[in-house]
Protein backbone atom coordinates (compact mmCIF):
# COMPACT_ATOMS: atom_id res chain seq x y z
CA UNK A 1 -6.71 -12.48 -8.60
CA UNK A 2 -5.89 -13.09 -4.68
CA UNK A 3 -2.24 -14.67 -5.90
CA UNK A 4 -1.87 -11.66 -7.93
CA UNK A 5 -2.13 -9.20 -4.94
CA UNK A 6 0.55 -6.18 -4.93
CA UNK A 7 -0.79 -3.60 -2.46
CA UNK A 8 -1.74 -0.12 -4.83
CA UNK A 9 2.32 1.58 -4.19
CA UNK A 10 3.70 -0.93 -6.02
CA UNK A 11 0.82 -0.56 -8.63
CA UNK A 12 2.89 2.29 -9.82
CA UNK A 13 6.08 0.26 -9.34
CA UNK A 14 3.91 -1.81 -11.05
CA UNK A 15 6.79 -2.63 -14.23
CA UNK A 16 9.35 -1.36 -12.25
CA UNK A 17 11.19 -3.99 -11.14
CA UNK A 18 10.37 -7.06 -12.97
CA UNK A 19 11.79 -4.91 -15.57
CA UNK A 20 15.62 -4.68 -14.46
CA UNK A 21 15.56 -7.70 -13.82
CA UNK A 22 16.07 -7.78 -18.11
CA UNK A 23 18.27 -4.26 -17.82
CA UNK A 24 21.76 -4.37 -19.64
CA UNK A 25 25.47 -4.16 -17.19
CA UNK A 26 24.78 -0.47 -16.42
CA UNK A 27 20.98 -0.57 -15.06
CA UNK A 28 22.00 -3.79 -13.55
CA UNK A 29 24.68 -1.77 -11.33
CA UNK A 30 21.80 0.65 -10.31
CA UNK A 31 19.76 -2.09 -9.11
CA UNK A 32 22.18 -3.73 -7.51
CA UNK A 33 22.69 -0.64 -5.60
CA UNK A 34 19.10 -0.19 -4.86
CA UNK A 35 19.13 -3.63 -3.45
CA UNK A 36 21.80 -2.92 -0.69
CA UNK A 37 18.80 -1.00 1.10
CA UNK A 38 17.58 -3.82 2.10
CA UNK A 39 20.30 -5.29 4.66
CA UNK A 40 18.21 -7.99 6.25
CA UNK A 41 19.04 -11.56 5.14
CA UNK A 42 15.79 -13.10 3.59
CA UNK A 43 15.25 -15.97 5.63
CA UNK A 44 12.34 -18.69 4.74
CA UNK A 45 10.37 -17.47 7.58
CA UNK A 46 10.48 -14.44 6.30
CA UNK A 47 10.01 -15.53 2.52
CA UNK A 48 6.90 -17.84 3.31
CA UNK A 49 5.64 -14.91 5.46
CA UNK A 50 5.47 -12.28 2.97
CA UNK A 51 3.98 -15.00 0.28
CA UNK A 52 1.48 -16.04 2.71
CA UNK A 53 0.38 -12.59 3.54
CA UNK A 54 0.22 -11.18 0.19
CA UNK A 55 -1.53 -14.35 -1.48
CA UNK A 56 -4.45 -13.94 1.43
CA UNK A 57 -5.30 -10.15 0.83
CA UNK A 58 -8.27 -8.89 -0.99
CA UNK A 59 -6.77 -7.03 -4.48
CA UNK A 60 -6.42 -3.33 -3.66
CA UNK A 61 -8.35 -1.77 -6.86
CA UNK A 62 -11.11 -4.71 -5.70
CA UNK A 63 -11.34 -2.94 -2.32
CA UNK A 64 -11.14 0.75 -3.77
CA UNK A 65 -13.75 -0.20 -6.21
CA UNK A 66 -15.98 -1.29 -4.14
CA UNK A 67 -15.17 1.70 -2.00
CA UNK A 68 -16.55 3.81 -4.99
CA UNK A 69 -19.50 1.75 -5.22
CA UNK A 70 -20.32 2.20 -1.61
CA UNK A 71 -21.23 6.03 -2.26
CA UNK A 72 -19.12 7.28 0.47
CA UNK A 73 -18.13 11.05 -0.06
CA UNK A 74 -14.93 12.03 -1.87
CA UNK A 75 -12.62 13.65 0.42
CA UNK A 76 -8.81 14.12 -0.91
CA UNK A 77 -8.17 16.28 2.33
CA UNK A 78 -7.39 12.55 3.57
CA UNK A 79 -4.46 11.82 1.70
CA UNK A 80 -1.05 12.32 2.72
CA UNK A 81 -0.10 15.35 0.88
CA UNK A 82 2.26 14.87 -2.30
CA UNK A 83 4.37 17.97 -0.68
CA UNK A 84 5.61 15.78 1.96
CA UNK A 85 7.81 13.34 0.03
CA UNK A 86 10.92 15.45 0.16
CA UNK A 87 10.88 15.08 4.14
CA UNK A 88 11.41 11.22 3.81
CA UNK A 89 14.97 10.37 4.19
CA UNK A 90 15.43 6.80 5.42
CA UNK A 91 14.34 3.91 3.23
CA UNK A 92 11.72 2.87 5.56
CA UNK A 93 10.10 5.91 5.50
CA UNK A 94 10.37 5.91 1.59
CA UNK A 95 9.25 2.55 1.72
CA UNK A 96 6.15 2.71 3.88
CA UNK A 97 5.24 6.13 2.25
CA UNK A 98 5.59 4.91 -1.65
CA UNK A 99 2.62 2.42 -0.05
CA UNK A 100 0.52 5.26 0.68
CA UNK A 101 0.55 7.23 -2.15
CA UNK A 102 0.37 4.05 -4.25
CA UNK A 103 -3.16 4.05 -2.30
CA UNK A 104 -3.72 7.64 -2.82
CA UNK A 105 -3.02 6.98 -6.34
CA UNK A 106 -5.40 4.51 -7.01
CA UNK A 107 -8.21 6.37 -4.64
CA UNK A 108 -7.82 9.20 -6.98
CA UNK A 109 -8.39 6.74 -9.70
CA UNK A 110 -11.77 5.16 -8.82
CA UNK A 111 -12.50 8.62 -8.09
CA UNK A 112 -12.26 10.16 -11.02
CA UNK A 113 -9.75 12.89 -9.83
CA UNK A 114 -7.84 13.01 -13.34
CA UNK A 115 -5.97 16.17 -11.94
CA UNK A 116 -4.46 15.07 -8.60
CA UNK A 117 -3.96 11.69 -9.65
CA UNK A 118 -1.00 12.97 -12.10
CA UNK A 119 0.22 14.83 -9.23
CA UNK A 120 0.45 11.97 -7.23
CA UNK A 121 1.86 9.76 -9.77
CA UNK A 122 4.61 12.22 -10.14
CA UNK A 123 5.25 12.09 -6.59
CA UNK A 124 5.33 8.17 -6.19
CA UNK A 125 7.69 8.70 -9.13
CA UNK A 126 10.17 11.05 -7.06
CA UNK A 127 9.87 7.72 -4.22
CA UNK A 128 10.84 5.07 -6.61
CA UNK A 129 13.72 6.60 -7.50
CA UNK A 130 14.65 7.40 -4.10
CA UNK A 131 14.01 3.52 -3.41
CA UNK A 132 16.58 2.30 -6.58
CA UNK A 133 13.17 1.58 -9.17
CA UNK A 134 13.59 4.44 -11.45
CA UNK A 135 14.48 2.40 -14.43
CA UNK A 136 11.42 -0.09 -14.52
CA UNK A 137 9.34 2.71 -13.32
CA UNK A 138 10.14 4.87 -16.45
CA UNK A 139 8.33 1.94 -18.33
CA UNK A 140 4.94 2.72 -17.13
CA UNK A 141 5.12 6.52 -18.00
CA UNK A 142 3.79 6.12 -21.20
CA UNK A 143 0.71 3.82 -20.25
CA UNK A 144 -0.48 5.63 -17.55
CA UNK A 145 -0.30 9.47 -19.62
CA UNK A 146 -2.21 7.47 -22.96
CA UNK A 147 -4.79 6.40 -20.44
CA UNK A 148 -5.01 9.20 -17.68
CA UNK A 149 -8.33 10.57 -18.60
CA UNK A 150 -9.96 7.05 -18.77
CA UNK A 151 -11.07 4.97 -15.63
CA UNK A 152 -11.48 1.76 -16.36
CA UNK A 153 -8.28 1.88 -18.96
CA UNK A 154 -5.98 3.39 -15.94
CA UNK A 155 -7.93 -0.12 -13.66
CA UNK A 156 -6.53 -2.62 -16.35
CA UNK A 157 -3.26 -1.06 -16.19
CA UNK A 158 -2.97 -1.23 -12.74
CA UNK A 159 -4.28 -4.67 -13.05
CA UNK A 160 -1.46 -5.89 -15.39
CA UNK A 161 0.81 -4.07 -12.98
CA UNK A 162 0.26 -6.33 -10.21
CA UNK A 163 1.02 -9.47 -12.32
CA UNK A 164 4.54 -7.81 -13.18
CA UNK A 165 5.45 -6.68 -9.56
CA UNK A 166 4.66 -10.10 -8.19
CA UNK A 167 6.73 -11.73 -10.35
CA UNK A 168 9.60 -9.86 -9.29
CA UNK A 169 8.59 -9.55 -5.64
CA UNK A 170 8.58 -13.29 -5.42
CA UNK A 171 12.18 -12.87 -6.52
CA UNK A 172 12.90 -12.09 -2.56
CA UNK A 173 15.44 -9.65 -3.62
CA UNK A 174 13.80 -6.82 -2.57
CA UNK A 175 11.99 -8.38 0.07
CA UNK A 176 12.19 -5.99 3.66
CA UNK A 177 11.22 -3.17 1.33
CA UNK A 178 7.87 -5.13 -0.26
CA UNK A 179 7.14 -5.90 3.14
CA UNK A 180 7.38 -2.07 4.40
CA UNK A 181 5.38 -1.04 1.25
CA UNK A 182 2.80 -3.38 2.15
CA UNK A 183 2.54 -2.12 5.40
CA UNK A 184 2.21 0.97 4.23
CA UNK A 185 -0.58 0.81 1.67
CA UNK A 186 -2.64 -1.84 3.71
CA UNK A 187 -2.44 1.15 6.29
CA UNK A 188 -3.74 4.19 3.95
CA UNK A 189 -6.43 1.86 2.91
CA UNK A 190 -7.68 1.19 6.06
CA UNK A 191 -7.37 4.50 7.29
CA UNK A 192 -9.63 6.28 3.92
CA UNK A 193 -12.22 3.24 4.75
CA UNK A 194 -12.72 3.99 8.63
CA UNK A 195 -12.03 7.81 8.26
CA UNK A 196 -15.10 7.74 5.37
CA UNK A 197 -17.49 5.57 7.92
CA UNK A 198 -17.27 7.75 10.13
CA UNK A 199 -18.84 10.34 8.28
CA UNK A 200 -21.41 8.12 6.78
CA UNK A 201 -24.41 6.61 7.77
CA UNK A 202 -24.63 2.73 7.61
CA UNK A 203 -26.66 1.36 4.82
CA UNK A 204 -26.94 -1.40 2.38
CA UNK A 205 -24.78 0.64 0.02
CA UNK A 206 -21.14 0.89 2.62
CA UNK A 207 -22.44 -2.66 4.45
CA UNK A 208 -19.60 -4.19 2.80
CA UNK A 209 -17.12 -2.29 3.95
CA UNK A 210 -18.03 -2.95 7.18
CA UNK A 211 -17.28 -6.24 7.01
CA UNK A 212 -13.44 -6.05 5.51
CA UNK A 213 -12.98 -3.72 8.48
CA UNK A 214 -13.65 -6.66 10.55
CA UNK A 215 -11.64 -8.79 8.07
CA UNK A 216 -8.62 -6.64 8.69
CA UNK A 217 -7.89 -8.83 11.89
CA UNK A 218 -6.69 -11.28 9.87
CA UNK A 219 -4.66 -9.72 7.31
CA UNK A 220 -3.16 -7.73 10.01
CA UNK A 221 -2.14 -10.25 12.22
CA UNK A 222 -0.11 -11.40 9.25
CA UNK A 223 1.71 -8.11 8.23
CA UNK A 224 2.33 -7.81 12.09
CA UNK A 225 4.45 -10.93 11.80
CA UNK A 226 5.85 -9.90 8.64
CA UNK A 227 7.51 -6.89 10.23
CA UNK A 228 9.00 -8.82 13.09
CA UNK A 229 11.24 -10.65 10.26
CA UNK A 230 12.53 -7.51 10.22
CA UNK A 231 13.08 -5.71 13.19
CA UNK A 232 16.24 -4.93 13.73
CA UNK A 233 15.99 -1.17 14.57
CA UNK A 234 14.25 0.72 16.86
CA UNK A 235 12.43 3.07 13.52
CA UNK A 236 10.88 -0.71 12.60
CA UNK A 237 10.38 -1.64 16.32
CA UNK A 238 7.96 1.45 16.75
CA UNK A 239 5.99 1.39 13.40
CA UNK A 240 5.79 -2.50 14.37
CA UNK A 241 4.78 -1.65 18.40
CA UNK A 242 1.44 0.39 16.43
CA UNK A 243 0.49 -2.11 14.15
CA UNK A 244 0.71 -4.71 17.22
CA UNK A 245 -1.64 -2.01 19.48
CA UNK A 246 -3.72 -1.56 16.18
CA UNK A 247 -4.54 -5.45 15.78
CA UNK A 248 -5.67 -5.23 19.76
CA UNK A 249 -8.24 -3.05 18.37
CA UNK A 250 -9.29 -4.60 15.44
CA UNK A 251 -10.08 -7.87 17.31
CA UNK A 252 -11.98 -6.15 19.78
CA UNK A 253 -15.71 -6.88 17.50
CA UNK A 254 -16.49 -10.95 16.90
CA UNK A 255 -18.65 -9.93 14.19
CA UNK A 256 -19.65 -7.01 11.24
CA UNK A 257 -22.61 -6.13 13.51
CA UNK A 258 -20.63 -5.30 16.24
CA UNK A 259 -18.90 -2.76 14.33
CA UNK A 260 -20.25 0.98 15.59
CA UNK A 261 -19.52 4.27 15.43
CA UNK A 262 -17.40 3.96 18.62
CA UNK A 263 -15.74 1.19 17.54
CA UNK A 264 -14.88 2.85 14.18
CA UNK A 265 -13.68 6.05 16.74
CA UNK A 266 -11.46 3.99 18.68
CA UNK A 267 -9.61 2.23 15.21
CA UNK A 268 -9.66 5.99 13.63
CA UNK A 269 -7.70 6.91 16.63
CA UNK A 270 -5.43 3.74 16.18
CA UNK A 271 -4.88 4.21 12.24
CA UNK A 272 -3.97 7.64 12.65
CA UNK A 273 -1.07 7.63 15.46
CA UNK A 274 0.57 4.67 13.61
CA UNK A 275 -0.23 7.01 9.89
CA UNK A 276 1.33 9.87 11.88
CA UNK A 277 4.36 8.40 12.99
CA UNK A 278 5.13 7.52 9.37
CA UNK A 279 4.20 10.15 7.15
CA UNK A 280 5.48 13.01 9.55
């Protein structure tokens, strides 16, 4: 399951681009398009970093499920509101943001929140075709409406997702955008987990989460690296400058146990300047 990894945005991409890879001439020009976006040359630093990274994170639904499990109160007020997708004009921004709702998405999902999650599959919709994966997307329409009002159905298609988007990911033709959507959804994730902790008291129920907080060092420290592949502008410089004052955080604890509520102040802090400066 770790090799399988796809961070919960391209869950809903999930199909989408494995499947134009198979297109005929004229969604093959549409791709093609979509792939000029991405302007950096992959090089094999940046190609082993991104398959390093992505084979050494915990599967999204695994984390969100055990989110559920941990009994920590339902708050959609969190999320990044579906209304703000018009506002996101540069690819990055599309990018990082498809990542987030992709975690919305699937919060909504282990949830139970039948409703919203529509509305935010609509909405990562409106971002994939921004980002050039309308075509591939249009494939998983039909799966996710036959299966809306069913849990663990909507979790296996998800899970069969993640098989499909890897295959293509690995592709490296879309690779500076994977990496920004990973970066994205690893932060939404992070930022529901600490944002519900705080709120919560500790207990055997949320004790695991507590310890992939203090996990996060690691995966972190990799996605950091990832970005520097690609930072060739000053909008990548600053979203990588966070995530670098972020990880300062995040190694602050050497255990779980050292993990309080002022810790968990301090990294809510951190989360939500570098969430700011990319959903706003």
């Amino acid at each position: 399951m770790r090799k399988r990894y796809i961070y919960l945005s391209t869950v809903i991409a999930g199909l989408l681009l494995t499947g134009s890879c198979s297109n005929k001439s004229g969604e093959e020009s549409k791709e093609q398009t979509a792939e000029t976006k991405d302007t950096m040359p992959v090089s094999e630093v940046a190609t082993f970093q991104f398959t390093y990274t992505i084979a050494n994170l915990p599967p999204p639904m695994q984390v969100l499920d055990e989110f559920s499990k941990s009994k920590l109160e339902v708050n959609t007020a969190l999320l990044n509101s579906a209304d703000n997708a018009d506002k996101y004009m540069t690819s990055l921004k599309q990018a990082m943001n498809y990542g987030i709702y992709g975690v919305d998405l699937g919060y909504l999902v282990v949830n139970n929140r039948t409703l919203d999650a529509i509305k935010y599959y609509n909405t990562a919709k409106k971002l994939a075709s921004q980002l050039g994966m309308e075509e591939t997307f249009n494939q998983f329409v039909n799966r996710f409406e036959t299966n809306s009002n069913n849990r663990d159905s909507l979790t296996r298609v998800i899970d069969d997702a993640y098989a499909a988007t890897d295959a293509y990911l690995r592709s490296n033709k879309r690779l500076e955008t994977a990496s920004q959507v990973l970066a994205g959804s690893w932060l939404e994730c992070q930022y529901l987990t600490v944002k519900s902790l705080l709120t919560a008291s500790r207990n055997a129920d949320n004790e695991i989460l507590y310890k992939r907080v203090w996990e996060q060092r690691l995966y972190l420290d990799n996605i950091t690296k990832l970005l520097s592949e690609f930072a060739d502008n000053d909008e990548v410089k600053k979203i990588k400058s966070d995530y670098e004052a972020l990880l300062a955080i995040y190694k602050e604890p050497s255990d779980e146990k050292q993990i309080d509520k002022a810790f968990l102040t301090r990294l809510a802090s951190g989360l939500e300047k570098a969430r700011q400066n990319i959903v706003e």
